[in-house]
N, C-alpha and C. Protein backbone atom coordinates (compact mmCIF):
# COMPACT_ATOMS: atom_id res chain seq x y z
N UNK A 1 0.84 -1.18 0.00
CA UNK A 1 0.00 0.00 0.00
C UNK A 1 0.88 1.24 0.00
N UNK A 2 0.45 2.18 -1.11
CA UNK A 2 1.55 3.58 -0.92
C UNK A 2 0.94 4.40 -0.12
N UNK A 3 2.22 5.02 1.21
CA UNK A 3 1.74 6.08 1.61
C UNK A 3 1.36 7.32 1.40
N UNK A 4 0.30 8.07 1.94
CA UNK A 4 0.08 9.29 1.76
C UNK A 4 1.39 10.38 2.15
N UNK A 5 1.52 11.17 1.62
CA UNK A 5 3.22 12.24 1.86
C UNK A 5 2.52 12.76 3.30
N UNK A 6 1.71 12.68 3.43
CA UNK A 6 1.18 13.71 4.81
C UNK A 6 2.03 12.37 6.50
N UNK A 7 2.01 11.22 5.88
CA UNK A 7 2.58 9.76 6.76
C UNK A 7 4.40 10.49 6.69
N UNK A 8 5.19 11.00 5.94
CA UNK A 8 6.50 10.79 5.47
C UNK A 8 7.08 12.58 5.48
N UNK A 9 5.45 13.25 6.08
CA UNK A 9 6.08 14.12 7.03
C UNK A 9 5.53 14.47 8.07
N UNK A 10 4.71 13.38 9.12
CA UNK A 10 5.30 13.06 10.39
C UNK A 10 6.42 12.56 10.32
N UNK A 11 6.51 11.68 9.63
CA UNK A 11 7.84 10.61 9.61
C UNK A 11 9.21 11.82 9.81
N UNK A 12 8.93 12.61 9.36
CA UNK A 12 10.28 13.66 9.75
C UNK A 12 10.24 14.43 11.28
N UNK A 13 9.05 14.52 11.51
CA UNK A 13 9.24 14.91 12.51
C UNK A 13 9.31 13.88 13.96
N UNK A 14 8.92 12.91 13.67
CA UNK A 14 9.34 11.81 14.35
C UNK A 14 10.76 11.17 14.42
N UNK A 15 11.23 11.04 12.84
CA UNK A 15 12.96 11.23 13.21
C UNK A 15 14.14 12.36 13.96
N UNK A 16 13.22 13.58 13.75
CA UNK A 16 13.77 14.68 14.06
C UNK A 16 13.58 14.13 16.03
N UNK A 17 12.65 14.34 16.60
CA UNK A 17 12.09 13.68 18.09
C UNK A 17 13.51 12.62 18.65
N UNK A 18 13.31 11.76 17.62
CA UNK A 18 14.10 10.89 18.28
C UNK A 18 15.65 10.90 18.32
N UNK A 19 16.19 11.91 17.04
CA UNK A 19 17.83 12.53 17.36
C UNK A 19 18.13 13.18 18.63
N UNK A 20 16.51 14.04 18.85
CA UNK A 20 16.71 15.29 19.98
C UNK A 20 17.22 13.99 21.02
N UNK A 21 15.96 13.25 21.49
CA UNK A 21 15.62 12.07 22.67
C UNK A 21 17.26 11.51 22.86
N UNK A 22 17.95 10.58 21.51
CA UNK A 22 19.06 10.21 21.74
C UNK A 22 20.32 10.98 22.05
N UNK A 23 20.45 11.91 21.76
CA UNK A 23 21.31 12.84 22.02
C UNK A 23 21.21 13.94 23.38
N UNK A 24 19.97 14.15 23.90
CA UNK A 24 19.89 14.74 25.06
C UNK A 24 20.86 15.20 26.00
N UNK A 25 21.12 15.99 26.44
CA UNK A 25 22.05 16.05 27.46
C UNK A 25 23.60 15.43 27.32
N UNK A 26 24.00 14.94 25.97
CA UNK A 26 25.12 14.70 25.67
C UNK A 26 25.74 15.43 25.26
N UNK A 27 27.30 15.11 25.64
CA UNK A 27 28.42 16.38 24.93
C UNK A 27 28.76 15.34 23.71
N UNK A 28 29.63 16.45 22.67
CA UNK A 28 30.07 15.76 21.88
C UNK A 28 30.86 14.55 21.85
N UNK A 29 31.64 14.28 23.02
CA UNK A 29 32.38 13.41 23.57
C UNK A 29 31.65 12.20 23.64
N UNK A 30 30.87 12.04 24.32
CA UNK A 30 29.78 11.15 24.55
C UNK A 30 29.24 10.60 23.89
N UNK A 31 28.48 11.15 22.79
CA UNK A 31 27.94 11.24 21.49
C UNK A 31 28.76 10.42 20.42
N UNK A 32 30.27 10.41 20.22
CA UNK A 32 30.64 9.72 19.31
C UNK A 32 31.51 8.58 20.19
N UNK A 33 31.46 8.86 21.30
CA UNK A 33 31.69 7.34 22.08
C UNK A 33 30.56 6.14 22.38
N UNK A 34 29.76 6.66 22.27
CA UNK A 34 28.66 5.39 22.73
C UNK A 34 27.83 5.31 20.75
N UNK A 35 28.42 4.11 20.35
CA UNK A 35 28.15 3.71 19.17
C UNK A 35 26.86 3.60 18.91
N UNK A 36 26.28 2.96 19.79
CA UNK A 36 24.47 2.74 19.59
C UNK A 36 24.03 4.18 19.18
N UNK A 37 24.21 4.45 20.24
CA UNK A 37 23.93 6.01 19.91
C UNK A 37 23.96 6.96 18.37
N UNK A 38 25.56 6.53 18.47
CA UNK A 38 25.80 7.30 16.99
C UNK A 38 25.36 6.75 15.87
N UNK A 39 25.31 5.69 15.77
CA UNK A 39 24.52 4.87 14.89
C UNK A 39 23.23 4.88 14.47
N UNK A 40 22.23 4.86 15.28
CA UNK A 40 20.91 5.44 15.23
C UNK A 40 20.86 6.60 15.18
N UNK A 41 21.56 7.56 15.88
CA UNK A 41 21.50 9.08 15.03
C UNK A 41 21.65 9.30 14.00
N UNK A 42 22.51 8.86 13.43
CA UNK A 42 23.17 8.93 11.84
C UNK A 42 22.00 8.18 10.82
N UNK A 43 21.34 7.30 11.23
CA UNK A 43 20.09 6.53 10.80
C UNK A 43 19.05 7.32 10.49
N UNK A 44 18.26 8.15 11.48
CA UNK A 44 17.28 8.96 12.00
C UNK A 44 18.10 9.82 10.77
N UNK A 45 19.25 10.99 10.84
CA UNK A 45 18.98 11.53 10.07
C UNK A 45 19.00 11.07 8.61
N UNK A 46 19.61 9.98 8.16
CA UNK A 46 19.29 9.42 7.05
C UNK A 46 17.58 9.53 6.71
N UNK A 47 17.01 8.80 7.74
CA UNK A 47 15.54 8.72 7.45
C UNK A 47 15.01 9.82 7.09
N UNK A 48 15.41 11.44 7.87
CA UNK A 48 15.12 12.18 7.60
C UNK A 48 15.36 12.39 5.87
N UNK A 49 16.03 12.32 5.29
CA UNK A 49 16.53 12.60 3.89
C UNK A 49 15.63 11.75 3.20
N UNK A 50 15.23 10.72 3.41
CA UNK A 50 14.46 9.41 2.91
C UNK A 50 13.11 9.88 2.99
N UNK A 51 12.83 10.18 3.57
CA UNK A 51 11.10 10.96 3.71
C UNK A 51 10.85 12.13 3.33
N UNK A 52 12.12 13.14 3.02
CA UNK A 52 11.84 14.22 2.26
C UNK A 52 11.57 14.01 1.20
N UNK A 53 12.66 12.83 0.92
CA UNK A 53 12.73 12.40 -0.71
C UNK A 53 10.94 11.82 -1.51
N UNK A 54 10.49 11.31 -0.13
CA UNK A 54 9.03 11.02 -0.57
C UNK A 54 7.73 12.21 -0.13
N UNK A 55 8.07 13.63 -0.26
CA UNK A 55 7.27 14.83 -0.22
C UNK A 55 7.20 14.90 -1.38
N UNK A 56 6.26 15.26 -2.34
CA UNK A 56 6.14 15.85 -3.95
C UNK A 56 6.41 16.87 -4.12
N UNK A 57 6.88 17.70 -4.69
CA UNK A 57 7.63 18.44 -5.29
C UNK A 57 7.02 19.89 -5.06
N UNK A 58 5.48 19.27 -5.93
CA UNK A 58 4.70 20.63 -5.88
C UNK A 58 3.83 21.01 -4.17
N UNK A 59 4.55 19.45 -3.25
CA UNK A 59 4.72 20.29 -1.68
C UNK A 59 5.37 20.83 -1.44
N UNK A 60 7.15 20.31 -1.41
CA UNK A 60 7.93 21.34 -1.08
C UNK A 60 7.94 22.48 -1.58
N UNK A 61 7.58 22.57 -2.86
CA UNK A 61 6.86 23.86 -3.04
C UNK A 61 6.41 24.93 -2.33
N UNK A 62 5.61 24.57 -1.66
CA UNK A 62 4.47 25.22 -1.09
C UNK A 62 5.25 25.51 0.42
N UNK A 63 6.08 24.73 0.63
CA UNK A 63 6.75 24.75 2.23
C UNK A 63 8.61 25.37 2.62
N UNK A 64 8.68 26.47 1.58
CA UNK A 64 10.17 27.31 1.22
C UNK A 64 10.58 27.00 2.18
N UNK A 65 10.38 27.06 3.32
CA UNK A 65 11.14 27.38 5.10
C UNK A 65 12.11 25.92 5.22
N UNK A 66 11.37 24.52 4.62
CA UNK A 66 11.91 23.64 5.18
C UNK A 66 12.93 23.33 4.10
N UNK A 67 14.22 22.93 4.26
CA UNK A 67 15.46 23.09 3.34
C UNK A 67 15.56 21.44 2.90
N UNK A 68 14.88 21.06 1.91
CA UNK A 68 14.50 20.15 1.23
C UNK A 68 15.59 19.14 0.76
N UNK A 69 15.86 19.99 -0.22
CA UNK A 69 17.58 19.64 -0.65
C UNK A 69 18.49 18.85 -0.20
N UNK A 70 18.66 20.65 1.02
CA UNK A 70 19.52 20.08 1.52
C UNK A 70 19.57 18.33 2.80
N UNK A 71 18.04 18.65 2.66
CA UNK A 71 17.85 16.77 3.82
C UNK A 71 18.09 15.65 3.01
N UNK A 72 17.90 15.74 1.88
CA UNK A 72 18.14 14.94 0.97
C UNK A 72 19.41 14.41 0.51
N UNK A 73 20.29 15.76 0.22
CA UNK A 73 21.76 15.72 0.28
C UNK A 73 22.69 15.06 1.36
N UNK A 74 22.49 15.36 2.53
CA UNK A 74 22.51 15.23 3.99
C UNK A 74 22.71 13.28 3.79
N UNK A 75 21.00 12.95 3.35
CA UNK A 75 21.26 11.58 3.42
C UNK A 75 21.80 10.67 2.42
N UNK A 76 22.00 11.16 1.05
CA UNK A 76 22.99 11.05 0.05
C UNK A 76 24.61 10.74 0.65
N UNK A 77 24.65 11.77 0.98
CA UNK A 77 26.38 11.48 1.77
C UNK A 77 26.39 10.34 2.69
N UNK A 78 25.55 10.62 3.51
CA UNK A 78 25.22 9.56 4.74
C UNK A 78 25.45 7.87 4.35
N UNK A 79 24.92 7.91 3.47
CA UNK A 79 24.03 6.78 2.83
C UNK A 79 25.51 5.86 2.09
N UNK A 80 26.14 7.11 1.21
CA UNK A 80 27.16 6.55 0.24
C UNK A 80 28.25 6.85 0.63
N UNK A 81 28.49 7.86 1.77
CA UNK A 81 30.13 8.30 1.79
C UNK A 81 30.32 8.20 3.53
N UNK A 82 29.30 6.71 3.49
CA UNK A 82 29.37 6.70 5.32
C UNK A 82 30.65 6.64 5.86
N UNK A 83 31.88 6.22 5.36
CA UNK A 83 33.34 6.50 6.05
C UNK A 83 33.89 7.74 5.92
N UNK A 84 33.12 8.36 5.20
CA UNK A 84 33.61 10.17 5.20
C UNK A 84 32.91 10.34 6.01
N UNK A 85 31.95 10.54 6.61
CA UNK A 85 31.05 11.08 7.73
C UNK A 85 32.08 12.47 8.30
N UNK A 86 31.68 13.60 8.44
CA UNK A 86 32.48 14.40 8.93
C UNK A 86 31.61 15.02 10.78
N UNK A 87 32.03 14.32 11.80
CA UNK A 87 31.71 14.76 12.70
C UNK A 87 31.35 15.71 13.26
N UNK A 88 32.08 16.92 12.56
CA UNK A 88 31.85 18.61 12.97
C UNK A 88 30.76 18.71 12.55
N UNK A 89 30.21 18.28 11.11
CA UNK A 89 29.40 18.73 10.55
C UNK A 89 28.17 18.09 11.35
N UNK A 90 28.13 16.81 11.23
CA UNK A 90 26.97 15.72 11.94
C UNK A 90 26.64 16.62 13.50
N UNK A 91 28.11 17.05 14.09
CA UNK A 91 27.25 17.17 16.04
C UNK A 91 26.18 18.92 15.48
N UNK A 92 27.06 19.65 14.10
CA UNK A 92 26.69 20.91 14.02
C UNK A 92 24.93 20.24 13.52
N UNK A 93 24.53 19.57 12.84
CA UNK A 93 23.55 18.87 12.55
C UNK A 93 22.46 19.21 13.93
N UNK A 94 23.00 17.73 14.72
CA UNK A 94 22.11 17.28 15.73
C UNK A 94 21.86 18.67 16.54
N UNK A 95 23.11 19.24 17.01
CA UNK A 95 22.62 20.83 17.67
C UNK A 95 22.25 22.11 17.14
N UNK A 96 22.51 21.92 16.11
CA UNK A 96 21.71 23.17 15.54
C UNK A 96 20.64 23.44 14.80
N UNK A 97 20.61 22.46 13.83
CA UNK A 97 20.04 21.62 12.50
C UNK A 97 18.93 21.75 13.00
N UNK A 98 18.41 19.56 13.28
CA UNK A 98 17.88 18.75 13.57
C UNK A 98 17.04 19.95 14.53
N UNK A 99 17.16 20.52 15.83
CA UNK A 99 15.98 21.34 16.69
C UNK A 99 15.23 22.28 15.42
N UNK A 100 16.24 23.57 14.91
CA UNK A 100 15.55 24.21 14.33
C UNK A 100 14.46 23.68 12.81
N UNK A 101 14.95 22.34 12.71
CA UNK A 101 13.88 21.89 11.27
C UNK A 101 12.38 21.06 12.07
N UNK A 102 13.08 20.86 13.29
CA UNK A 102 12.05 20.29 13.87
C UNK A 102 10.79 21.38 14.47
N UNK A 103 11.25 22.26 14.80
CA UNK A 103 10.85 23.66 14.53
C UNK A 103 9.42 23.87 13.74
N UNK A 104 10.37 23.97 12.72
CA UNK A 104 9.58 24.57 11.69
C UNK A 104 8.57 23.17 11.14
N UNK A 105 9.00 22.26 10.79
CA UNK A 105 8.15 20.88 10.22
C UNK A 105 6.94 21.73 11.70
N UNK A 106 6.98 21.17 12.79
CA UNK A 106 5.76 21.44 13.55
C UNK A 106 4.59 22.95 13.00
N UNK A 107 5.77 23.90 13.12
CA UNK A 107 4.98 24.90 12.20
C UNK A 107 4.30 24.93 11.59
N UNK A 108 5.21 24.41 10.69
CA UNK A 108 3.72 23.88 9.28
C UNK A 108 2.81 22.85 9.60
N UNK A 109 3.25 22.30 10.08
CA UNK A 109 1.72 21.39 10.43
C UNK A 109 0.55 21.99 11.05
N UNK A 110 1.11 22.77 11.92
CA UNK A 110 -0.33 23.72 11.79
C UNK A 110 -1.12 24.23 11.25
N UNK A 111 -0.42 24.78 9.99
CA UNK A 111 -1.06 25.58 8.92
C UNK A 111 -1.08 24.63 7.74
N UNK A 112 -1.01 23.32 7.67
CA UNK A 112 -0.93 22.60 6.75
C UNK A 112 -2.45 22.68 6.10
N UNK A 113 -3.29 22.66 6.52
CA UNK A 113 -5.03 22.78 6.00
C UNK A 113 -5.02 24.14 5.31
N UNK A 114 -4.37 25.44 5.92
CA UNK A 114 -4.22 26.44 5.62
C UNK A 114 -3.98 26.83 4.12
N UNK A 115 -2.49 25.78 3.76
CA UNK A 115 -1.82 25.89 3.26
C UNK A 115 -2.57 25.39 1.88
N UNK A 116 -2.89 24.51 2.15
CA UNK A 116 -3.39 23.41 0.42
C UNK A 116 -4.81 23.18 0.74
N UNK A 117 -5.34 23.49 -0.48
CA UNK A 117 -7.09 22.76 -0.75
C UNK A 117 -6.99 21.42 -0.06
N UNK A 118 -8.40 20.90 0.10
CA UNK A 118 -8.41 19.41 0.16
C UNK A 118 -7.86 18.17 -0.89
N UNK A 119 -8.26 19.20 -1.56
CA UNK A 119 -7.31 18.17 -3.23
C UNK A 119 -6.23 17.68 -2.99
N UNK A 120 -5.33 18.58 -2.65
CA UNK A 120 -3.98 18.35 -2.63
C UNK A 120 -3.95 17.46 -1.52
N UNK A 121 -4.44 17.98 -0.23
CA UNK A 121 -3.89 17.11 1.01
C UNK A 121 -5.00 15.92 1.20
């Protein structure tokens, strides 16, 4: 059964939830010492890229604020250049990133009815 895009963006904001959850109160230190950890983070944001990838086009459209692309890109690298992984970039991710997209995804969900006819959604 194919999902509806409205399933694949909770799905982002549910991956976004669970980077915050795993990472909590960790320093960077921490974070790339406890493997489980980093592992499922690095996952989550993959997923994130994976569920953008299944928004339609003429949504992201409609939703400028959320940086599309670049989640997509994000899990491109992730995905194919997992021994490059660049750490600075990943903790700059989880602390800066990952809150503020989580942010905004909630945002719009508010105004998501707002936003598109019934047609669309």
């Amino acid at each position: 059964m194919l999902r509806d895009w409205i399933q694949f963006y909770d799905d982002l904001i549910e991956f976004c939830s669970r980077i915050l959850d795993y990472t909590a109160g960790l320093t960077r230190e921490d974070f790339e010492e406890s493997k489980v950890i980093y592992d499922a983070t690095v996952r989550n944001v993959e997923l994130i890229g994976e569920a953008a990838k299944n928004i339609p086009e003429q949504i992201r459209l409609q939703i400028p604020d959320v940086p599309w692309q670049r989640l997509i890109a994000t899990r491109n690298i992730l995905a194919h250049d997992y021994f490059g992984i660049n750490n600075d970039i990943l903790w700059d991710i989880i602390e800066n990133k990952v809150p503020e997209l989580a942010h905004k995804l909630r945002t719009v969900k508010k105004q998501l009815p707002a936003l598109f006819d019934e047609n669309t959604l």
